[in-house]
N, C-alpha and C. Protein backbone atom coordinates (compact mmCIF):
# COMPACT_ATOMS: atom_id res chain seq x y z
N UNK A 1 1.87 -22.70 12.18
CA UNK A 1 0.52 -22.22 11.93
C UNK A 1 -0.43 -22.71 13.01
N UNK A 2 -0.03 -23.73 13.66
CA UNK A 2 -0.81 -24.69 14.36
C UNK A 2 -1.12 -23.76 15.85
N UNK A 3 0.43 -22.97 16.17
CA UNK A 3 0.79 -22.58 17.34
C UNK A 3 -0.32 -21.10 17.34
N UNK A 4 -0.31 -20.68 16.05
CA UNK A 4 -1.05 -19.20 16.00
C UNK A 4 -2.76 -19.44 16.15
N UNK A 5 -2.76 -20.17 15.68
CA UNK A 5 -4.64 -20.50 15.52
C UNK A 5 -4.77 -20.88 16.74
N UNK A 6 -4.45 -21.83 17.40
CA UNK A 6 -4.67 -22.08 19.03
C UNK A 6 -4.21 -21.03 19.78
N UNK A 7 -3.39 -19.98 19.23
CA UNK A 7 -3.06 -18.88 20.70
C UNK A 7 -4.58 -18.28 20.53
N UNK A 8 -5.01 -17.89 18.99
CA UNK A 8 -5.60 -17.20 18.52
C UNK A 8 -7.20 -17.73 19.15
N UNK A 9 -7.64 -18.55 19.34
CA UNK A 9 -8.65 -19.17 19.61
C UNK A 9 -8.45 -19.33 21.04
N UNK A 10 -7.36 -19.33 21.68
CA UNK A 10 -7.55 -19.36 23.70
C UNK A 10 -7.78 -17.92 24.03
N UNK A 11 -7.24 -17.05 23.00
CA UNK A 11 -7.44 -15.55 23.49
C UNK A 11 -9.26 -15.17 23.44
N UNK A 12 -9.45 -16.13 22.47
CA UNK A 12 -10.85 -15.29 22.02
C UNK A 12 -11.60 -15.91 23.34
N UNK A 13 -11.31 -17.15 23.68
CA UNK A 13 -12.13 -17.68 24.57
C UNK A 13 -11.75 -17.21 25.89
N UNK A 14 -10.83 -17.00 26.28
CA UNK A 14 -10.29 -16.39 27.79
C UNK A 14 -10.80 -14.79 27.55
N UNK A 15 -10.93 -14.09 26.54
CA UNK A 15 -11.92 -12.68 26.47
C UNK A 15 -13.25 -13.08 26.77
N UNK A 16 -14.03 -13.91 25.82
CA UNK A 16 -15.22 -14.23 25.87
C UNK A 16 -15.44 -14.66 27.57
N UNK A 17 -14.97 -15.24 28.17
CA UNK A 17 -14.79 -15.45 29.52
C UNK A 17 -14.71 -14.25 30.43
N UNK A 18 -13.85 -13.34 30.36
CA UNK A 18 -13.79 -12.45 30.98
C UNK A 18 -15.38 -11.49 30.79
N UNK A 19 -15.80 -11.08 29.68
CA UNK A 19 -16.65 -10.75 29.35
C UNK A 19 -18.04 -11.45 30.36
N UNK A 20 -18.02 -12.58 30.27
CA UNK A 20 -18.92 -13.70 30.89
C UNK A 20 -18.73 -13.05 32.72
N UNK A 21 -17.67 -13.22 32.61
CA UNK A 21 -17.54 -13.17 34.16
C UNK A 21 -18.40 -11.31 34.88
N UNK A 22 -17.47 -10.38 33.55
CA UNK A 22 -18.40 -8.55 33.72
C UNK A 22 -19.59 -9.12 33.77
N UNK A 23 -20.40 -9.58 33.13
CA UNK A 23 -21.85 -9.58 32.81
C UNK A 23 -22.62 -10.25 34.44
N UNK A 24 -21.53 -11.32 34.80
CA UNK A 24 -22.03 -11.99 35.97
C UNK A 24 -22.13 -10.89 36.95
N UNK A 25 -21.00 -10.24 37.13
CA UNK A 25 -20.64 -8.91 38.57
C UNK A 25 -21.64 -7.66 38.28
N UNK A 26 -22.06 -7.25 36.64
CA UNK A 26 -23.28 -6.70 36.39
C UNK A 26 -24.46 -7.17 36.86
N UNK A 27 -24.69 -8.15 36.91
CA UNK A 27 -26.44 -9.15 37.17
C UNK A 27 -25.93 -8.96 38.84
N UNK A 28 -25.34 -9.64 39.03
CA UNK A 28 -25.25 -9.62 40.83
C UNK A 28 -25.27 -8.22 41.31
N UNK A 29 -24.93 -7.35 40.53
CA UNK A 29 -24.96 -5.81 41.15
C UNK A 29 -25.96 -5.24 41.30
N UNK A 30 -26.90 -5.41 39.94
CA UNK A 30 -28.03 -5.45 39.53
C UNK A 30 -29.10 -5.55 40.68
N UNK A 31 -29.30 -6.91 40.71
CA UNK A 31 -30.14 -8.15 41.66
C UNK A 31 -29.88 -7.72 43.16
N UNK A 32 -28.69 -7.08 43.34
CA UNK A 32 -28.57 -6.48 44.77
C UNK A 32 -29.20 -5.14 45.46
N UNK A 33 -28.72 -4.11 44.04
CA UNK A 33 -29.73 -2.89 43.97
C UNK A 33 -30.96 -3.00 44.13
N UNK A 34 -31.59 -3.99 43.29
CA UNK A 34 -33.27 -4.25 43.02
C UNK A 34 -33.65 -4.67 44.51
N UNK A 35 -32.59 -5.49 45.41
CA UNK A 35 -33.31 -6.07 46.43
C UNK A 35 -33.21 -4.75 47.94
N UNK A 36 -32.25 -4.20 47.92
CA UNK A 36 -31.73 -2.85 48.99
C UNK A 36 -32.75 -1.85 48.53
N UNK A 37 -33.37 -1.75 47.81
CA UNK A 37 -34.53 -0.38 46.96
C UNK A 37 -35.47 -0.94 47.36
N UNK A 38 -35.79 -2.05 47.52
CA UNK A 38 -37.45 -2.95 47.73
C UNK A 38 -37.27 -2.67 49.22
N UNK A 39 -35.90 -3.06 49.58
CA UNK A 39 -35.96 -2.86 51.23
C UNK A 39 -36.02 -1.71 51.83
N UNK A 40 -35.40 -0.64 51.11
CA UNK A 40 -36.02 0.76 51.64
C UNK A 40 -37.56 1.40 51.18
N UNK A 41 -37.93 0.69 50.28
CA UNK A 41 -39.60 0.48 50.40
C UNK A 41 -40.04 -0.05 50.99
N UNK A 42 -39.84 -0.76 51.90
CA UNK A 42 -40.91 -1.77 52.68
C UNK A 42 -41.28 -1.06 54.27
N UNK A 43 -42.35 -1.83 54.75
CA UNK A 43 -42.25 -1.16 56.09
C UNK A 43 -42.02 -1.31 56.73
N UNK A 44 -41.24 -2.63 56.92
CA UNK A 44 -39.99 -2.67 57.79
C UNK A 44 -39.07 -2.25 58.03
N UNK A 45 -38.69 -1.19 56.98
CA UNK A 45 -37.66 -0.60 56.74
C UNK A 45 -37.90 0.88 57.09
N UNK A 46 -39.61 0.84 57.14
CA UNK A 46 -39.84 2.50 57.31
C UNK A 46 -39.80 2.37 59.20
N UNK A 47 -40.25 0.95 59.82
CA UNK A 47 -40.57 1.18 60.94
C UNK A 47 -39.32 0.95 61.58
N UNK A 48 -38.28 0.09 61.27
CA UNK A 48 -37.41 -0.79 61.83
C UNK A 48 -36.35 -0.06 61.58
N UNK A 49 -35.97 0.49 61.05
CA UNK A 49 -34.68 0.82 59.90
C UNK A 49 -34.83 2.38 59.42
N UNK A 50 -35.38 3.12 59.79
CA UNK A 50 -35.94 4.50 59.67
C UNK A 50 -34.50 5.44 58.98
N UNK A 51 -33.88 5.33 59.68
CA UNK A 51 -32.40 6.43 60.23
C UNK A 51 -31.56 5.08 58.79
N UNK A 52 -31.78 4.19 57.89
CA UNK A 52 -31.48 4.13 56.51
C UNK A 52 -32.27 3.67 55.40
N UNK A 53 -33.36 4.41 55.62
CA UNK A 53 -34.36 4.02 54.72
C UNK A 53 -34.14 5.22 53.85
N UNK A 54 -33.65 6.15 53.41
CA UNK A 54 -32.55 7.15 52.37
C UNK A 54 -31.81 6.57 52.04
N UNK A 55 -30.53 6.16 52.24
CA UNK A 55 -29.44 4.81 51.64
C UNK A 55 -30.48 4.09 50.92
N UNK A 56 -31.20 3.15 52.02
CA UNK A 56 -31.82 2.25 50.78
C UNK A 56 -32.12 2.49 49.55
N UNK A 57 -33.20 3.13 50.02
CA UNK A 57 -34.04 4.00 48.48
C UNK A 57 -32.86 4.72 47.55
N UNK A 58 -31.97 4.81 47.93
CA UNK A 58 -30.94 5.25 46.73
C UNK A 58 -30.01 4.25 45.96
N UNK A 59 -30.41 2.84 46.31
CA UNK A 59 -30.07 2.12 45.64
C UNK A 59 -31.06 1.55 44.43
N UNK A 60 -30.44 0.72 43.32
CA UNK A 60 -31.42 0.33 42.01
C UNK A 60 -30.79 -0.56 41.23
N UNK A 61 -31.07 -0.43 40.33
CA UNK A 61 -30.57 -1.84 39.41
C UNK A 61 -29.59 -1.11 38.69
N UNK A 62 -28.62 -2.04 38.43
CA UNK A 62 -28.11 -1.11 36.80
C UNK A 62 -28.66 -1.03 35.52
N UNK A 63 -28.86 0.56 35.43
CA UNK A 63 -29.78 0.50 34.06
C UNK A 63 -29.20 0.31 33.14
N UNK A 64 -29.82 -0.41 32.12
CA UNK A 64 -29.51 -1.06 31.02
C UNK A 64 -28.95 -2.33 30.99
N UNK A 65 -28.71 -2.92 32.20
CA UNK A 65 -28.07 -3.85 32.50
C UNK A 65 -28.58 -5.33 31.49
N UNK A 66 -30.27 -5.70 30.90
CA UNK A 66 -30.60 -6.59 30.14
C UNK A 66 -29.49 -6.50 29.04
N UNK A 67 -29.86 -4.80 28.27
CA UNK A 67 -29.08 -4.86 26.78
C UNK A 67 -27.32 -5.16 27.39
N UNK A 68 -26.75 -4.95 28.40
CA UNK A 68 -25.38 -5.34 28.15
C UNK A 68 -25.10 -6.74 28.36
N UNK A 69 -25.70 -7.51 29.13
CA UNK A 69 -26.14 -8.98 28.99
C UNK A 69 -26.32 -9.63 27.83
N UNK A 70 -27.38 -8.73 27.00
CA UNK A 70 -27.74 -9.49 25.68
C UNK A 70 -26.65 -9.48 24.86
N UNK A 71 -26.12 -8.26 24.54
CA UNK A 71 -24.69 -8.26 23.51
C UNK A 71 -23.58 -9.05 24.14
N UNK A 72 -23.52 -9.11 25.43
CA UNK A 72 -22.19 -9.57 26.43
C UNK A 72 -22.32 -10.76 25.57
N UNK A 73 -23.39 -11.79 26.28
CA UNK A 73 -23.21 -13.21 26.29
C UNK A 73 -23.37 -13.64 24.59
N UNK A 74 -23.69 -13.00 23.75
CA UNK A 74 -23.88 -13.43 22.54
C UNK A 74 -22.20 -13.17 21.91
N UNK A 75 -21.49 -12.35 22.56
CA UNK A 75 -20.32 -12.33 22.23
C UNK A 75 -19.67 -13.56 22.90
N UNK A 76 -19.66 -13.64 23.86
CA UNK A 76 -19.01 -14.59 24.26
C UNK A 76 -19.45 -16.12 24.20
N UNK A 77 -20.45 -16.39 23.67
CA UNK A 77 -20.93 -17.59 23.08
C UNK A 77 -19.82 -17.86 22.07
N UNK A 78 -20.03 -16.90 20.85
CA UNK A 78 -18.78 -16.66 20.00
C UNK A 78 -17.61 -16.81 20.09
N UNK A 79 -17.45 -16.13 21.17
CA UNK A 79 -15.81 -16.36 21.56
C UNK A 79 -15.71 -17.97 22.11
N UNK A 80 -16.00 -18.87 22.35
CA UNK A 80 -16.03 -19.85 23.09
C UNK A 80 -15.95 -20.81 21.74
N UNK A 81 -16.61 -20.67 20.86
CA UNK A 81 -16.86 -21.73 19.34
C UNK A 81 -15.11 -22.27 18.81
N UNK A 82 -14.73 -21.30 18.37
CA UNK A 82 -13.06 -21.39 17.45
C UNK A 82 -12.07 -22.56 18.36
N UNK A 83 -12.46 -22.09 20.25
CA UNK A 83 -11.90 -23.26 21.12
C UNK A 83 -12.39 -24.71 20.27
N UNK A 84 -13.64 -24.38 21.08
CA UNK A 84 -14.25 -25.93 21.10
C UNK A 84 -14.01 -26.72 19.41
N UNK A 85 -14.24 -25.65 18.38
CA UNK A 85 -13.68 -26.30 17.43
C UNK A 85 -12.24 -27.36 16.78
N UNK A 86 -11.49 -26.29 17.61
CA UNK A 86 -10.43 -26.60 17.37
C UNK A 86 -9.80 -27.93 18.48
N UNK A 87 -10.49 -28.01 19.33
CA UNK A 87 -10.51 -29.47 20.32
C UNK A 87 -11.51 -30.33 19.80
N UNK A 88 -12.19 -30.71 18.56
CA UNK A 88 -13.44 -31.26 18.57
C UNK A 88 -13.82 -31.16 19.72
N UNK A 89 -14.12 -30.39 20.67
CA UNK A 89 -15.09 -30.80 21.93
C UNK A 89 -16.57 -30.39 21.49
N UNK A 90 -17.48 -30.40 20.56
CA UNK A 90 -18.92 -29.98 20.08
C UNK A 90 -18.94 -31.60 20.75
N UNK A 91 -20.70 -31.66 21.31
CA UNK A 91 -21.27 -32.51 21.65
C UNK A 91 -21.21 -34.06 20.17
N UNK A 92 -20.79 -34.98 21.27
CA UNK A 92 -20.88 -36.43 19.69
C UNK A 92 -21.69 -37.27 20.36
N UNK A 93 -22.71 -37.54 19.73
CA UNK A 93 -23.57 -39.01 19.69
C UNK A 93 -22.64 -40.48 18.87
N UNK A 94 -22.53 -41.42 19.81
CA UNK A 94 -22.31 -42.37 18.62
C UNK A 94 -23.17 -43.80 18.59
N UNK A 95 -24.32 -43.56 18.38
CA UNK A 95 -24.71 -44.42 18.53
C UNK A 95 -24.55 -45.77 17.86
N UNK A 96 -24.59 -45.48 16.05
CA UNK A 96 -24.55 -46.50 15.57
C UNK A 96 -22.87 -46.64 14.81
N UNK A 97 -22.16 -45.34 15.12
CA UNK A 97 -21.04 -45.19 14.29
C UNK A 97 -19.75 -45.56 15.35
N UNK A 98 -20.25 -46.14 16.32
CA UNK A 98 -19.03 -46.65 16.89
C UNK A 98 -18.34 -47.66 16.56
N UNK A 99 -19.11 -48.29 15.66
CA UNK A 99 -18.79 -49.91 15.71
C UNK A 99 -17.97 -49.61 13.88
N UNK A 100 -18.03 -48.68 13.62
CA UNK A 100 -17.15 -48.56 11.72
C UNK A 100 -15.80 -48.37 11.80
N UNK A 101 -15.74 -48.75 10.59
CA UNK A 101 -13.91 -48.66 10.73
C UNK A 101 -13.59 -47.11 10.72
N UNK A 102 -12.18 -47.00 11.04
CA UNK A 102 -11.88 -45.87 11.68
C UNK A 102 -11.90 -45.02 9.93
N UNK A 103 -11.58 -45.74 9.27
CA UNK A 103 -11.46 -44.79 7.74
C UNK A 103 -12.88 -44.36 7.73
N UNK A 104 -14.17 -44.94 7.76
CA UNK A 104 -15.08 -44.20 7.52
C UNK A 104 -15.67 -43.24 8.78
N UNK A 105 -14.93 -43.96 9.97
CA UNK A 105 -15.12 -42.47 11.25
C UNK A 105 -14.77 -40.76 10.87
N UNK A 106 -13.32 -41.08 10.03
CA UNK A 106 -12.34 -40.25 9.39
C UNK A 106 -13.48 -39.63 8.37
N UNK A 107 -14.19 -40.43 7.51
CA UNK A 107 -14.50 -39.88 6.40
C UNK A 107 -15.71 -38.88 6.86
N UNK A 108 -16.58 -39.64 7.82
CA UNK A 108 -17.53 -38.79 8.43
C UNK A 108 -17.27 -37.73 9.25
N UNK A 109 -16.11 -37.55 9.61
CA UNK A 109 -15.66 -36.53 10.56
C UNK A 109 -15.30 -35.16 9.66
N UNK A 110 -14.77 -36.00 8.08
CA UNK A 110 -14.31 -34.68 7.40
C UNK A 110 -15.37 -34.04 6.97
N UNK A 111 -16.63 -34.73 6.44
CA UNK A 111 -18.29 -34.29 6.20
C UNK A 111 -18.19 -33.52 6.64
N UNK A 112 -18.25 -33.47 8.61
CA UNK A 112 -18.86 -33.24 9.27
C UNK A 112 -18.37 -31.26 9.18
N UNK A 113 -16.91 -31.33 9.14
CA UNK A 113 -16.16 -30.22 9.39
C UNK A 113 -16.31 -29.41 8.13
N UNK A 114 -16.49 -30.13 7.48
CA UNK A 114 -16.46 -29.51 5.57
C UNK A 114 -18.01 -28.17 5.94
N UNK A 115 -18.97 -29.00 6.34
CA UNK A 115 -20.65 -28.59 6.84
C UNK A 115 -20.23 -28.06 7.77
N UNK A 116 -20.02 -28.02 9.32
CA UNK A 116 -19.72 -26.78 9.74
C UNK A 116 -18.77 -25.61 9.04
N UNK A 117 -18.23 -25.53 8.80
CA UNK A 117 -17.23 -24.78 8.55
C UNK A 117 -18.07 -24.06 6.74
N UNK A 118 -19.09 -24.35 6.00
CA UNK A 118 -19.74 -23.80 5.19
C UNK A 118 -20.71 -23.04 5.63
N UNK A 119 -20.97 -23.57 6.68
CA UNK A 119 -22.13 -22.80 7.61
C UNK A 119 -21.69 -21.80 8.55
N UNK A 120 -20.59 -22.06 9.25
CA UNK A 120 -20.25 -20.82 9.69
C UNK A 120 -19.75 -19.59 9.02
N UNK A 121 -19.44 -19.79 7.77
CA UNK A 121 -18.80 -18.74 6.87
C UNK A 121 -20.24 -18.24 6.49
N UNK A 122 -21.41 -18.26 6.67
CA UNK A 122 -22.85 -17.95 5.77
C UNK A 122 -23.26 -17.38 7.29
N UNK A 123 -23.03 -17.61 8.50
CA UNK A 123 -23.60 -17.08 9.79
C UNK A 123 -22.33 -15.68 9.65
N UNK A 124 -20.94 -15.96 9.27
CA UNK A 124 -20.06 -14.94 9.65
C UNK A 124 -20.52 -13.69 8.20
N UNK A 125 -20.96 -14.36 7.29
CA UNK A 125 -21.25 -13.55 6.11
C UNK A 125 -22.58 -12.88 6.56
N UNK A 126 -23.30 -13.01 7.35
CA UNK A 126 -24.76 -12.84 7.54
C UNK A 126 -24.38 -11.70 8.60
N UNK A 127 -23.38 -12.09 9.84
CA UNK A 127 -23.38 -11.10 10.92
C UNK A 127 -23.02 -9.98 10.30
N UNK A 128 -21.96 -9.98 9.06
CA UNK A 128 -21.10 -8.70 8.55
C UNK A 128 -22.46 -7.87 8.10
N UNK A 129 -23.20 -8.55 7.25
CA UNK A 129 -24.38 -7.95 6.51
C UNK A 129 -25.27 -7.16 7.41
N UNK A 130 -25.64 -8.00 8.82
CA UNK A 130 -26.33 -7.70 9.90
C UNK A 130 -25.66 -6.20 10.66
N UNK A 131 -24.58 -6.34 10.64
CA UNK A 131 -23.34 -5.06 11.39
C UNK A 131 -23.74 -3.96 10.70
N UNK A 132 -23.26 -3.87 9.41
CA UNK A 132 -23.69 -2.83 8.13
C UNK A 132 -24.76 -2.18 7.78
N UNK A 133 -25.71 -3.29 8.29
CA UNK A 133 -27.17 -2.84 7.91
C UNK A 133 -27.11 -1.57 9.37
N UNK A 134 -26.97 -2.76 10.57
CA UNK A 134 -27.28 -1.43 11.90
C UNK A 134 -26.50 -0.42 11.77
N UNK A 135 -25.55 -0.18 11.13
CA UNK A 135 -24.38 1.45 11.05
C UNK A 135 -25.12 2.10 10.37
N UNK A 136 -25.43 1.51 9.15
CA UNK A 136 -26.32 2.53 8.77
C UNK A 136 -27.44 2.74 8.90
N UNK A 137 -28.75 2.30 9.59
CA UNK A 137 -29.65 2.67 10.42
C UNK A 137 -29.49 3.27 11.59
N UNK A 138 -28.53 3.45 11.94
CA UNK A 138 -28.02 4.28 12.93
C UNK A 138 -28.92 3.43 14.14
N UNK A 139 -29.19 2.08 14.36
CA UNK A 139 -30.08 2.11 15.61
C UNK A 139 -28.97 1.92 16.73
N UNK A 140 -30.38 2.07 18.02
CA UNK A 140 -29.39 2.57 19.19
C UNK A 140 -30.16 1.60 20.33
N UNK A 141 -30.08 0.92 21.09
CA UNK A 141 -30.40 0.20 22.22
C UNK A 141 -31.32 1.54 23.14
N UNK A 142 -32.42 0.87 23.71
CA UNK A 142 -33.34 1.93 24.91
C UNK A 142 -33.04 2.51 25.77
N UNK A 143 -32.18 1.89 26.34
CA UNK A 143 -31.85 2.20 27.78
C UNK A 143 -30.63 3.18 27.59
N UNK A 144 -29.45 2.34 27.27
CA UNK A 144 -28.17 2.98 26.99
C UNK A 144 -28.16 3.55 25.95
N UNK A 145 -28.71 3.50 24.67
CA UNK A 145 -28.59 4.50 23.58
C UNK A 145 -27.28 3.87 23.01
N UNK A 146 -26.69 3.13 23.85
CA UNK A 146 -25.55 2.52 22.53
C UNK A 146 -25.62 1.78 21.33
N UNK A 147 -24.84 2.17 20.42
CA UNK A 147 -25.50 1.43 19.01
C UNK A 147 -25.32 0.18 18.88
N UNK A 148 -26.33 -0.56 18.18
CA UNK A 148 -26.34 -1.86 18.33
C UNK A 148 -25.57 -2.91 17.73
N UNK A 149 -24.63 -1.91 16.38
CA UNK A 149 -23.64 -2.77 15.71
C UNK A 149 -22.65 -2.67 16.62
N UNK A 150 -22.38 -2.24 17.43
CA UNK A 150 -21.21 -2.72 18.37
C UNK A 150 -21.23 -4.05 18.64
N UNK A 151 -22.41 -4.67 19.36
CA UNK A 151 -22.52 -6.28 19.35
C UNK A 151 -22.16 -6.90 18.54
N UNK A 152 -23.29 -6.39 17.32
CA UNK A 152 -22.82 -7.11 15.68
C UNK A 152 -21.76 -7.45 15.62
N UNK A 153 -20.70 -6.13 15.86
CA UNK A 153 -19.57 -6.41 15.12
C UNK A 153 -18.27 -7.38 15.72
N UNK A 154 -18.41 -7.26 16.75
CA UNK A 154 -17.93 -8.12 18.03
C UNK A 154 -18.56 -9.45 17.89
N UNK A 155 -19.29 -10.08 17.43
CA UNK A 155 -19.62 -11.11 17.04
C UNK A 155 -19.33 -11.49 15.52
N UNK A 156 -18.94 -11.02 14.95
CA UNK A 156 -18.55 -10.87 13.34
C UNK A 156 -16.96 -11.11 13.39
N UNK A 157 -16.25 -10.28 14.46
CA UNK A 157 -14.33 -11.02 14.81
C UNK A 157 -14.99 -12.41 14.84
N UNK A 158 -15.55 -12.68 15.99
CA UNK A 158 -15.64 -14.16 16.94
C UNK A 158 -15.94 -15.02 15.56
N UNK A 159 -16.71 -14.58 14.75
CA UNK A 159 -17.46 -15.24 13.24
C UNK A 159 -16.52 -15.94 12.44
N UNK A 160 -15.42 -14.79 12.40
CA UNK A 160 -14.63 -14.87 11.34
C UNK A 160 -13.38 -15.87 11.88
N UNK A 161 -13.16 -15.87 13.04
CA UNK A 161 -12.09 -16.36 13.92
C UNK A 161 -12.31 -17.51 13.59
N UNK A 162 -13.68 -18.00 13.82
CA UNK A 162 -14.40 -19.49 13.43
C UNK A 162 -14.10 -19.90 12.33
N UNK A 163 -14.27 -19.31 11.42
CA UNK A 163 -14.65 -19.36 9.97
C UNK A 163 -12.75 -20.20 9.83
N UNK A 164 -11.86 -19.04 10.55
CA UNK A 164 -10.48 -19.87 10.19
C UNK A 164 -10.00 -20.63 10.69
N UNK A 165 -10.56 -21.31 12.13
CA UNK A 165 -10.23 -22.79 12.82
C UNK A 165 -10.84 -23.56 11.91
N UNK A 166 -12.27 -22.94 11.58
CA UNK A 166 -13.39 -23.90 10.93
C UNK A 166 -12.46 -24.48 9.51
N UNK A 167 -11.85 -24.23 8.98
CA UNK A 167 -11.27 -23.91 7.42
C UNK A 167 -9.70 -24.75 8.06
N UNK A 168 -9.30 -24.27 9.28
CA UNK A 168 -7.92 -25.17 9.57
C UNK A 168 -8.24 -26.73 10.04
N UNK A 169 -9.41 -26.95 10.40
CA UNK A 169 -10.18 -28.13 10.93
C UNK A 169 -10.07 -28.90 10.24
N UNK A 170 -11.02 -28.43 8.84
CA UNK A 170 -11.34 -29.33 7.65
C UNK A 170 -10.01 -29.50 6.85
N UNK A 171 -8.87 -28.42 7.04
CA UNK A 171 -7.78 -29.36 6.41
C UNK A 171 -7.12 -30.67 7.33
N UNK A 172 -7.22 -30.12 8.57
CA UNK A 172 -6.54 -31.25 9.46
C UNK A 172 -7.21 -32.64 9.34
N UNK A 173 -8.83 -32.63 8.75
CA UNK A 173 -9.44 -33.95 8.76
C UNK A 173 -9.29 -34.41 7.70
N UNK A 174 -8.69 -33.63 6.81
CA UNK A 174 -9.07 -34.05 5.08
C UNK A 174 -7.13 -34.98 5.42
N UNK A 175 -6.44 -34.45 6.14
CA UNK A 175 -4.79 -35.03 6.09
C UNK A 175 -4.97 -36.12 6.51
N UNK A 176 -5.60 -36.01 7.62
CA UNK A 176 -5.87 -37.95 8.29
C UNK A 176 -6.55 -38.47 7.43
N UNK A 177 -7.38 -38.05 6.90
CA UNK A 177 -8.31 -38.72 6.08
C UNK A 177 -7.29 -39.34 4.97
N UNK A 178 -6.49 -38.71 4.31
CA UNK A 178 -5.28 -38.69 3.25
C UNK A 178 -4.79 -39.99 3.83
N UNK A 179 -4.42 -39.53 4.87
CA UNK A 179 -2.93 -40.85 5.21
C UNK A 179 -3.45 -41.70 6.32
N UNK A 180 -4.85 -41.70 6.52
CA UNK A 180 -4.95 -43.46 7.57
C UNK A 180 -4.93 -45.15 6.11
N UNK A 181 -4.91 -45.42 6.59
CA UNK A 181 -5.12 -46.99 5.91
C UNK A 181 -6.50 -46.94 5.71
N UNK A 182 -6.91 -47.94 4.66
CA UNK A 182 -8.44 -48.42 4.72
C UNK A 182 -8.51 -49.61 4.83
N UNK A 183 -8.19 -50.20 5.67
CA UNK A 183 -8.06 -51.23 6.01
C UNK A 183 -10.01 -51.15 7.39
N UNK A 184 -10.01 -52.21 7.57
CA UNK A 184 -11.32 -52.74 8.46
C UNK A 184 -10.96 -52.65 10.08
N UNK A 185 -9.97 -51.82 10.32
CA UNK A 185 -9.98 -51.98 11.85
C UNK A 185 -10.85 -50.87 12.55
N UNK A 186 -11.00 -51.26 13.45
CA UNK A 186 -12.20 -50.26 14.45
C UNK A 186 -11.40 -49.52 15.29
N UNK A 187 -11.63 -48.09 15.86
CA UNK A 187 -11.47 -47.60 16.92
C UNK A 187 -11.50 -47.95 18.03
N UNK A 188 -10.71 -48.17 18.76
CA UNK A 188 -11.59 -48.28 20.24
C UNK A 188 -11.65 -47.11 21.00
């Protein structure tokens, strides 16, 4: 089970990545158009550059390029969570909890996963609600006219993906938790 949830969670994150990376070669394409169009506007370009100041001016941004950014990276935020979950790698403070024995590190760790993992099932329950609502409002993004539960729903996999590292987490902390000693020794 161990082997499926981690394939299952590198895929989402090596998509979410790829995704990351389109959105980057979109913005740079973007940002290049916007700057070759300014340059066949300018008058340096009318005085200097005459014989491609047509090329220029036929370059532009990619339209719509904000809304595929906005859905891109909110997907792939998503896709990136089920990893990091499943490595505890989420940011840890320890300020005052370094110095406790490891049973109550354990005990706070299972808290910790019990509370994420209730909360992400109420964000993954919320996106589904959020998806449903936009299908049937039929709304559609400005530029591209594409509908906007496409994002939704693409963030609602990534939701749910969570929801089952999140749920395999809290058993893996609740087992250590089961079988360390309570005995007074510290972590180092």
């Amino acid at each position: 089970m161990h082997n499926l949830i981690k394939k299952t969670a590198t895929a989402f994150a090596l998509l979410g990545g790829m995704v990351l990376v389109c959105l980057i070669a979109i913005t740079c394409i973007s940002i290049c158009g916007r700057i070759l169009n300014s340059l066949g506007h300018s008058e340096f370009a009318s005085a200097y550059l005459s014989f491609a100041t047509p090329l220029l001016k036929s370059f532009g941004p990619v339209v719509g390029d904000f809304e595929l950014v906005e859905a891109g990276v909110a997907f792939a935020i998503m896709s990136f969570i089920p990893l990091c979950q499943l490595n505890r790698a989420h940011a840890v403070v320890e300020v005052a909890t370094g110095m406790l024995p490891i049973f109550a590190k354990r005990l706070m760790a299972f808290v910790w996963e019990v509370l994420f993992a209730f909360v992400f099932i109420i964000i993954a329950w919320r996106l589904y609600v959020g998806t449903t609502d936009k299908m049937r409002y039929g709304e559609t993004t400005f530029m591209l006219q594409f509908p906007t539960w496409w994002g939704y729903a693409a963030c609602t996999v990534a939701a749910v993906v969570t929801c089952v590292v999140a749920v395999y987490s809290v058993w893996l902390h609740f087992d250590a938790l089961r079988t360390s000693r309570y005995g007074d020794e510290v972590a180092s």
